[in-house]
N, C-alpha and C. Protein backbone atom coordinates (compact mmCIF):
# COMPACT_ATOMS: atom_id res chain seq x y z
N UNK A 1 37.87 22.67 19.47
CA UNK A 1 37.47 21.27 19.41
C UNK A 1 35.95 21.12 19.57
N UNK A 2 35.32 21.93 20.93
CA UNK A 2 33.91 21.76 20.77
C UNK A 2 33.19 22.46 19.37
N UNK A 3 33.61 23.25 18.76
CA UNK A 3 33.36 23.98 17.56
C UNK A 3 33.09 22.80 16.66
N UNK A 4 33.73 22.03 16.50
CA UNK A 4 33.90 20.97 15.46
C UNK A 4 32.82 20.33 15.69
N UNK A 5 33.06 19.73 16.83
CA UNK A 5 32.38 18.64 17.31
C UNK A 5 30.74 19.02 17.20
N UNK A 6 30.45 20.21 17.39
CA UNK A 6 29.15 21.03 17.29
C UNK A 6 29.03 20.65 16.16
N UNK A 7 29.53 21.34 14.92
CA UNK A 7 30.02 21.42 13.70
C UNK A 7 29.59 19.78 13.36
N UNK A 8 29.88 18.90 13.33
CA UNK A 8 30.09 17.30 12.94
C UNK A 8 28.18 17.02 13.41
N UNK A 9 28.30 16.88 14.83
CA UNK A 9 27.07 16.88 14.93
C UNK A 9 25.90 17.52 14.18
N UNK A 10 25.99 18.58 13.99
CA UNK A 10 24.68 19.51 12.99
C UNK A 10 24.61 18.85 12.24
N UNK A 11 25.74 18.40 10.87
CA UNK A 11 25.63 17.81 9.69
C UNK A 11 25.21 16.64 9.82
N UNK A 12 25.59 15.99 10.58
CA UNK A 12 25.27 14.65 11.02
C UNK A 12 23.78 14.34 11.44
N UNK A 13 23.47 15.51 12.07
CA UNK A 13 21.42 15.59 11.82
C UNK A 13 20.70 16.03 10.86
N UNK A 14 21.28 17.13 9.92
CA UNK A 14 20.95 17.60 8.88
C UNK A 14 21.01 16.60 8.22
N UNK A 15 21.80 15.16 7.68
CA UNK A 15 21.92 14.31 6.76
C UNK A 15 20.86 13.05 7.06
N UNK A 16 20.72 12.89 8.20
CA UNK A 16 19.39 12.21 8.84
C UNK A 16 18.53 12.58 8.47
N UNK A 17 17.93 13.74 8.50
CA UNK A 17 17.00 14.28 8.50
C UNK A 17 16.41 14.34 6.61
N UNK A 18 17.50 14.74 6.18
CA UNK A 18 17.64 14.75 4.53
C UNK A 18 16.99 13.04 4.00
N UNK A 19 17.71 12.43 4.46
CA UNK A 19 17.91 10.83 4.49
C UNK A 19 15.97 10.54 5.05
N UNK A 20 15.80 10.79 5.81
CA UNK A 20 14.29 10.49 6.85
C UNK A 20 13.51 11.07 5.66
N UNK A 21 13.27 12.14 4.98
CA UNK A 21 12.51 12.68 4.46
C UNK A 21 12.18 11.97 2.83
N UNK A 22 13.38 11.79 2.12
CA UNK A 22 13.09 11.11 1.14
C UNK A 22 12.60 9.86 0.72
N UNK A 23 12.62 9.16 2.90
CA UNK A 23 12.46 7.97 2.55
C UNK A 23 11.02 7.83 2.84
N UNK A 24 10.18 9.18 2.98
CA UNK A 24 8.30 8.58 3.60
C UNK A 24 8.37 8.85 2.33
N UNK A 25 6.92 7.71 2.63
CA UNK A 25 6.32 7.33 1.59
C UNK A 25 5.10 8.45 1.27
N UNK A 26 4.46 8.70 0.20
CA UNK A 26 3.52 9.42 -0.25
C UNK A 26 2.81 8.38 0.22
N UNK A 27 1.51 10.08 0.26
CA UNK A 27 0.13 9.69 0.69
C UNK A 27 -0.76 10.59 0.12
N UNK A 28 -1.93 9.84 0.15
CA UNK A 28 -3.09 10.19 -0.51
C UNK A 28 -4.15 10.06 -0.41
N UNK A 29 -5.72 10.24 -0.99
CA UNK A 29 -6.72 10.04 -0.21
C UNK A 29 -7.37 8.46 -1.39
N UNK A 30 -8.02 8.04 -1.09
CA UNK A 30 -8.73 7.28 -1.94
C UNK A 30 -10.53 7.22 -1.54
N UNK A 31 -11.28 7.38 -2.66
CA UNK A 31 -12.73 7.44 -2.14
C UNK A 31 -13.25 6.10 -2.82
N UNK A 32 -13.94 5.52 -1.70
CA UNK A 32 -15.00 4.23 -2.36
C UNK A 32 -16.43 4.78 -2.04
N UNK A 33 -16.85 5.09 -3.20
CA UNK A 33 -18.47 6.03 -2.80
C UNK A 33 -18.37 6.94 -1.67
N UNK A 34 -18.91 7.32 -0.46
CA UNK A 34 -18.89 8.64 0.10
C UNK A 34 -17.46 8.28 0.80
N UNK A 35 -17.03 7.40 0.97
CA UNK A 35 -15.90 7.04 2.01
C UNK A 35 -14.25 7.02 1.96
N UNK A 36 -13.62 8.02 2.21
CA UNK A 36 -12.51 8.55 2.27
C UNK A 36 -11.51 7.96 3.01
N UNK A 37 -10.56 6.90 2.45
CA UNK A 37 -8.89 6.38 3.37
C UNK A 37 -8.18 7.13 2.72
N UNK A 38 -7.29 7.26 3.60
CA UNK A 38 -5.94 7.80 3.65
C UNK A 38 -5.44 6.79 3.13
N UNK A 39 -4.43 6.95 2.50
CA UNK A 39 -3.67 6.07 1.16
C UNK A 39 -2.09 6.13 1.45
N UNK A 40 -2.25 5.02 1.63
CA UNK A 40 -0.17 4.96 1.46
C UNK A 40 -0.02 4.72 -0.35
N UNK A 41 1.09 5.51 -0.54
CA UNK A 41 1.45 5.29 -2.48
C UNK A 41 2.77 4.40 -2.36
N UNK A 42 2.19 3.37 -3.05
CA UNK A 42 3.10 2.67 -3.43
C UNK A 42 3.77 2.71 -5.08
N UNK A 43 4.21 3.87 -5.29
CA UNK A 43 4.34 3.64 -6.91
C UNK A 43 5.92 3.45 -7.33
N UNK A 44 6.97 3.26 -6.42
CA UNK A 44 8.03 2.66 -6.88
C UNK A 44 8.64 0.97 -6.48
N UNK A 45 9.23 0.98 -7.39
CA UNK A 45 9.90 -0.72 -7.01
C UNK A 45 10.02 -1.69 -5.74
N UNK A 46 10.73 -0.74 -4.98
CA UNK A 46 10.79 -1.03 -3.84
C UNK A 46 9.51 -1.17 -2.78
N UNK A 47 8.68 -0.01 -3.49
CA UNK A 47 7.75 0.36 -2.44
C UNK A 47 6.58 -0.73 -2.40
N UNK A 48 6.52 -1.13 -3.44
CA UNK A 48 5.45 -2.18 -4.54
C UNK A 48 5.97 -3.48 -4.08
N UNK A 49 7.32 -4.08 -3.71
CA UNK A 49 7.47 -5.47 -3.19
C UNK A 49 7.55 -5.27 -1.78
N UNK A 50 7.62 -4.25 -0.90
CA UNK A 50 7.59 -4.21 0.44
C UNK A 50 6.32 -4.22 0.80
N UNK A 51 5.47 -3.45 0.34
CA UNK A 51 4.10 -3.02 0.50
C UNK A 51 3.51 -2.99 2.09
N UNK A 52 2.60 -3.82 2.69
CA UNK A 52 2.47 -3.31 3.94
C UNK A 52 3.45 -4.17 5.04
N UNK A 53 4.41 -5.03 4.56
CA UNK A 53 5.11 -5.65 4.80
C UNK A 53 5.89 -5.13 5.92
N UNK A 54 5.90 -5.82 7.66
CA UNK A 54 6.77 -5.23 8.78
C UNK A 54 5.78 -4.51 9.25
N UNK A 55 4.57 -4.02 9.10
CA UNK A 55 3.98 -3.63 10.49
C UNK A 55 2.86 -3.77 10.53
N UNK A 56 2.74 -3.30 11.83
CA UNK A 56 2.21 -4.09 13.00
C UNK A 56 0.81 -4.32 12.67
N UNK A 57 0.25 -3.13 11.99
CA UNK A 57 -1.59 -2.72 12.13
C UNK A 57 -1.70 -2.10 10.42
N UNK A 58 -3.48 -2.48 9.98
CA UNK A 58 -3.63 -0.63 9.16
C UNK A 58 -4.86 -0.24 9.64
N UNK A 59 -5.16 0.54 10.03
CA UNK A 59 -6.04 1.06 10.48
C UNK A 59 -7.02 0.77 9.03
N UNK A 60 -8.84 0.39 9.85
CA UNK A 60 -9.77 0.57 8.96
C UNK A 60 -10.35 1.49 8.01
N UNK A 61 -9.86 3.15 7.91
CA UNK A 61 -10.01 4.25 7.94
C UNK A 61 -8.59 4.74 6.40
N UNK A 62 -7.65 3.56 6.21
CA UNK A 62 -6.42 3.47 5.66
C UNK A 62 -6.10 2.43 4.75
N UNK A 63 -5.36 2.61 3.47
CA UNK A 63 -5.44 1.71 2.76
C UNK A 63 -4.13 2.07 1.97
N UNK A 64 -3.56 0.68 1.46
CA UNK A 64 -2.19 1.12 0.53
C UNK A 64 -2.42 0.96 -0.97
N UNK A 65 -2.07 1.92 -1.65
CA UNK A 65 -2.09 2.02 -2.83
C UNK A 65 -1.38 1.52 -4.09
N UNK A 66 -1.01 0.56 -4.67
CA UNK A 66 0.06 0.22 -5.40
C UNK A 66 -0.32 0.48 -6.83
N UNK A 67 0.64 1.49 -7.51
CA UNK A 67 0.47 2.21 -9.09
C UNK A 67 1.14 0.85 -9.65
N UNK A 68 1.39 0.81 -10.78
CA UNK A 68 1.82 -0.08 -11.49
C UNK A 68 1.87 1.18 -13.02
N UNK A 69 3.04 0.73 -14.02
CA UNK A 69 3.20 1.56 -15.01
C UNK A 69 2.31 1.13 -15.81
N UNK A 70 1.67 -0.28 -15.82
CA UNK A 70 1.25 -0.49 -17.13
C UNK A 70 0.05 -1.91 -16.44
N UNK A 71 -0.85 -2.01 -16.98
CA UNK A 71 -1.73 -2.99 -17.18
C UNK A 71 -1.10 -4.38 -17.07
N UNK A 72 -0.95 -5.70 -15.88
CA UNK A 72 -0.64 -6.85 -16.24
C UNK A 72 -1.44 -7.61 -14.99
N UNK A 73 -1.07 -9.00 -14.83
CA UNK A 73 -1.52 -9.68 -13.84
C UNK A 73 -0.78 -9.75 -12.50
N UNK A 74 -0.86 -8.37 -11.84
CA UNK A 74 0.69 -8.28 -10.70
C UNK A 74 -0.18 -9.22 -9.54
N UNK A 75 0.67 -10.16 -9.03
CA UNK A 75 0.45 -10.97 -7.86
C UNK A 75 0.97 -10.20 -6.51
N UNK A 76 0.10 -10.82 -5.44
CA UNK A 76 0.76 -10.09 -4.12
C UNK A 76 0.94 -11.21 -3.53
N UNK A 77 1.90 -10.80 -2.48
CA UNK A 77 2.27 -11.63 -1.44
C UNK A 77 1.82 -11.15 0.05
N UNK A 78 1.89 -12.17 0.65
CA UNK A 78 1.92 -11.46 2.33
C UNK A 78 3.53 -11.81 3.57
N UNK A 79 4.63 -11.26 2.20
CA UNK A 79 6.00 -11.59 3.01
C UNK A 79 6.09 -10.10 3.66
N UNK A 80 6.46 -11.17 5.67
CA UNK A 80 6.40 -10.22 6.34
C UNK A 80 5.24 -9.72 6.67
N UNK A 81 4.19 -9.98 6.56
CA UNK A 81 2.54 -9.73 6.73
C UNK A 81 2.76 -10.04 8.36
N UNK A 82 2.26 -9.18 9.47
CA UNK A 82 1.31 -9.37 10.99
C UNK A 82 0.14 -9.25 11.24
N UNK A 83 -0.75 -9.26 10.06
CA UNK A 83 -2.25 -9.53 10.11
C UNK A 83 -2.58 -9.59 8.40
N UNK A 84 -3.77 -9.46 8.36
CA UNK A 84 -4.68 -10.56 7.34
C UNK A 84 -5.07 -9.05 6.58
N UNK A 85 -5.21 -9.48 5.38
CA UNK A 85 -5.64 -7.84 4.73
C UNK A 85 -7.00 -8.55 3.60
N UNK A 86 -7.65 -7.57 3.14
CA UNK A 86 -8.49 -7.71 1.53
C UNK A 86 -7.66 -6.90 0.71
N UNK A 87 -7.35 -7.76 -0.66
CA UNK A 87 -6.83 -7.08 -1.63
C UNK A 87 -7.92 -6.84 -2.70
N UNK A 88 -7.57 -5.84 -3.45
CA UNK A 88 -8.56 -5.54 -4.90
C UNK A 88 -7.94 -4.87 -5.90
N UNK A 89 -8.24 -5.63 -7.14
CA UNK A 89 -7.59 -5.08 -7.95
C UNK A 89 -8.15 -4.31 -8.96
N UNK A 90 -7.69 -2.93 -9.75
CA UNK A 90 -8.53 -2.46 -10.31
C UNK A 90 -7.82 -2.18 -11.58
N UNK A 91 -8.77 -1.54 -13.08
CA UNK A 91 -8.60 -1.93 -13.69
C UNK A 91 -7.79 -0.24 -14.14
N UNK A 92 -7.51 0.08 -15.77
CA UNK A 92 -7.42 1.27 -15.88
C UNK A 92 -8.28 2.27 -15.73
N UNK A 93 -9.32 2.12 -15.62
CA UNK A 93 -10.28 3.02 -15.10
C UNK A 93 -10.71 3.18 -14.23
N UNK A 94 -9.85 2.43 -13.17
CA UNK A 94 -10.14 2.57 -11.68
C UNK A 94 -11.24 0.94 -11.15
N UNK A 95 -11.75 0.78 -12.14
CA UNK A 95 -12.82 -0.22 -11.75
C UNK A 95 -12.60 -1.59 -11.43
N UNK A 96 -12.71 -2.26 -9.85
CA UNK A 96 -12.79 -3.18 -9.22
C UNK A 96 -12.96 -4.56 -10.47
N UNK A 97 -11.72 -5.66 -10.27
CA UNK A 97 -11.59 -6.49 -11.76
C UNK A 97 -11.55 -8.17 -10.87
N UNK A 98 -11.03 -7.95 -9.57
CA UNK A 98 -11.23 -8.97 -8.76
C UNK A 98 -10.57 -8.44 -7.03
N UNK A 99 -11.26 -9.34 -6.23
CA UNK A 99 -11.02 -9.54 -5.12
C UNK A 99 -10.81 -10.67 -4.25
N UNK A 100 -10.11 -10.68 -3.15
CA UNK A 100 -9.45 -11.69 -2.78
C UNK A 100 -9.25 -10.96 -0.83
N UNK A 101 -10.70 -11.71 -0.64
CA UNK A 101 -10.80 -11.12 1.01
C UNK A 101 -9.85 -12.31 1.89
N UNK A 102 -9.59 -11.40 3.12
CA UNK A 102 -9.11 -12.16 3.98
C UNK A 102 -7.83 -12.98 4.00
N UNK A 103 -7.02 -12.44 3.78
CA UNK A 103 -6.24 -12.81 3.30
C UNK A 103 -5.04 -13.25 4.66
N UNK A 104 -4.53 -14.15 4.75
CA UNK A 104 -3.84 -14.38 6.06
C UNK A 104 -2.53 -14.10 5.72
N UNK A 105 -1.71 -13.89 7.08
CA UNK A 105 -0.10 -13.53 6.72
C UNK A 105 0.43 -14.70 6.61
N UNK A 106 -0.11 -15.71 7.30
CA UNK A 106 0.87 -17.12 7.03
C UNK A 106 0.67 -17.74 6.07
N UNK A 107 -0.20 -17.13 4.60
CA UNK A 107 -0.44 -17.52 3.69
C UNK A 107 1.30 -17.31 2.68
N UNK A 108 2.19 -16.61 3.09
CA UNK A 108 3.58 -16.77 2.18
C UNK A 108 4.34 -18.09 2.50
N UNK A 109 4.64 -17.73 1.17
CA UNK A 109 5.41 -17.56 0.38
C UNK A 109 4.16 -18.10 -1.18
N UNK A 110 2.87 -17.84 -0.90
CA UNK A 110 1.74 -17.97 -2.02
C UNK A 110 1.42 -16.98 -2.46
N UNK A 111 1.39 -16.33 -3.85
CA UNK A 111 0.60 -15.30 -4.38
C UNK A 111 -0.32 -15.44 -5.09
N UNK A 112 -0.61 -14.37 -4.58
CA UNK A 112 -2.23 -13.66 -5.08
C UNK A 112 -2.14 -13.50 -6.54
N UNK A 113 -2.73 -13.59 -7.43
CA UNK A 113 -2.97 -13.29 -8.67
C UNK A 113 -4.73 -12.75 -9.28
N UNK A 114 -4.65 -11.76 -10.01
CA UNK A 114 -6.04 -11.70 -10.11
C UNK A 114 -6.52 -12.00 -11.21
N UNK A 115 -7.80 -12.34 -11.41
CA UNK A 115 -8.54 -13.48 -12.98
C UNK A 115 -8.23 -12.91 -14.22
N UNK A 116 -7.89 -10.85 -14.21
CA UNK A 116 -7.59 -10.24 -15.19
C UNK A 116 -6.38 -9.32 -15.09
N UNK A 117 -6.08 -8.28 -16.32
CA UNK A 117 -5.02 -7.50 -16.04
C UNK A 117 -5.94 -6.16 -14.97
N UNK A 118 -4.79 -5.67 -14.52
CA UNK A 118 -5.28 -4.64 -13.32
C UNK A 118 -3.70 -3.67 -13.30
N UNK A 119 -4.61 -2.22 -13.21
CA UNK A 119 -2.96 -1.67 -13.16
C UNK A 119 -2.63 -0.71 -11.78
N UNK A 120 -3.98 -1.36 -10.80
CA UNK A 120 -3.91 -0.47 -9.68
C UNK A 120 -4.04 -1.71 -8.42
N UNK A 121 -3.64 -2.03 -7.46
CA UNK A 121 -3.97 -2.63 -5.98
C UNK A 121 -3.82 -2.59 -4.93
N UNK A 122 -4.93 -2.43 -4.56
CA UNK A 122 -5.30 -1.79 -3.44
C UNK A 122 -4.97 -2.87 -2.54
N UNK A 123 -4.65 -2.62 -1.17
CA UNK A 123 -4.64 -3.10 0.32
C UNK A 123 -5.32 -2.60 1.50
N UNK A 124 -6.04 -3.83 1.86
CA UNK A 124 -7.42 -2.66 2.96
C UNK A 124 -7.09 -3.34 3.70
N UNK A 125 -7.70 -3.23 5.69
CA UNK A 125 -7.92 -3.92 6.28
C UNK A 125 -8.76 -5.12 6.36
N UNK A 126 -8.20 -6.56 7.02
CA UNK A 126 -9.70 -7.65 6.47
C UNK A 126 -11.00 -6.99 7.19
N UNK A 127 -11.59 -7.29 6.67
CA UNK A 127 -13.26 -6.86 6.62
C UNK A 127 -13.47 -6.02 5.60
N UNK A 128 -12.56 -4.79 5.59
CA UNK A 128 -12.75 -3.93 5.19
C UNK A 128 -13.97 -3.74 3.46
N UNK A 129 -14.16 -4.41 2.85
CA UNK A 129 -14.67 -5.33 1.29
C UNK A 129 -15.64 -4.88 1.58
N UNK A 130 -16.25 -6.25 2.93
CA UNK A 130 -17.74 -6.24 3.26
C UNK A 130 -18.16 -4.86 3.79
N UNK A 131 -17.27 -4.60 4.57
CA UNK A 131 -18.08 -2.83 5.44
C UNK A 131 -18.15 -1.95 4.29
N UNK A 132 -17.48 -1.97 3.18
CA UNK A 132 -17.95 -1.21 2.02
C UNK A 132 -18.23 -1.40 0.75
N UNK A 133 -19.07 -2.53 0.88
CA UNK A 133 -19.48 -3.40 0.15
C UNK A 133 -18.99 -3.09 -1.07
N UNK A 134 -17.80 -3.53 -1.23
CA UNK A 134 -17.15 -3.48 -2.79
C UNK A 134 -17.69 -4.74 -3.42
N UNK A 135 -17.56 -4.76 -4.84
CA UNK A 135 -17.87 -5.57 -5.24
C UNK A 135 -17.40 -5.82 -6.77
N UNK A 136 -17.20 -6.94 -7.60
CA UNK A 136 -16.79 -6.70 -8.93
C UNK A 136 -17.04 -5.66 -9.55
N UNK A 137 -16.58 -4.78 -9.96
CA UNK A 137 -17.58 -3.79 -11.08
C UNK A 137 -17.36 -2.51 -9.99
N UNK A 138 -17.16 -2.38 -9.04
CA UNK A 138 -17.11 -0.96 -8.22
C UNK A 138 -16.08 -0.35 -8.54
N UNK A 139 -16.51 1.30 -8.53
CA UNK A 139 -15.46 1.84 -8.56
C UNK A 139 -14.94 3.23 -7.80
N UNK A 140 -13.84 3.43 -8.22
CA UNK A 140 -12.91 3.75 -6.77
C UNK A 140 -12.08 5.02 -7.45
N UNK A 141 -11.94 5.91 -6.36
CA UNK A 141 -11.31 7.44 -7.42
C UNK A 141 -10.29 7.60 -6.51
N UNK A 142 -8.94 8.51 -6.89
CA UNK A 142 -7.83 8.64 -5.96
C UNK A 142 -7.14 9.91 -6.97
């Protein structure tokens, strides 16, 4: 009986564990001129409407990444937002197409939209824009 029960248990962490692993998210680096964040990837469905959605902080140093398959006008939200972010959107060549600092969490159920198509958007901490002085036209490698 304890055999089993051993037995039940193992699998039962092994399948957690299986389960835990597929569910982190990729990461990556992103550079804005000399300056290097760590990148959350957002490049599936799910990952892209949750986005930094449910926690708590992002560190200044960190930024989320959202791929998109194709070039359009993707809007963001801040559902589920606990602090204020800068978004930016970039274009296929990586290059900064609009921005939209400061962004508050009690700003949902309103989205963000940017002036052009963009097939990349980024999520920084607020400030984050000004401390690296992004600006229309900047651009950004990952």
């Amino acid at each position: 009986m304890k055999t089993i029960a051993l037995a039940v248990a193992i699998g039962v962490g092994v399948a957690v564990i299986v389960v835990w692993q597929t569910h982190q998210q990729s990461m990556g680096e992103l550079w804005i001129g000399e300056t290097k964040l760590t990148t959350y990837i957002a490049d599936e469905p799910h990952e892209r409407e949750v986005g930094l959605g449910g926690r708590a902080t992002l560190s200044p140093d960190a930024a989320m990444l959202f791929i998109f398959p194709e070039s359009d006008r993707y809007g963001i939200w801040m559902k589920d937002m606990q602090f204020p972010i800068d978004i930016v959107w970039l274009d296929d060549e990586k290059e900064v197409v609009a921005i939209q600092k400061n962004v508050a969490s009690d700003t949902y159920p309103e989205i963000f939209y940017p002036s052009e198509a963009s097939r990349y958007v980024v999520e920084l901490a607020s400030g984050s824009v000004q401390r690296l002085e992004m600006t229309i036209g900047s651009e950004l490698s990952f």
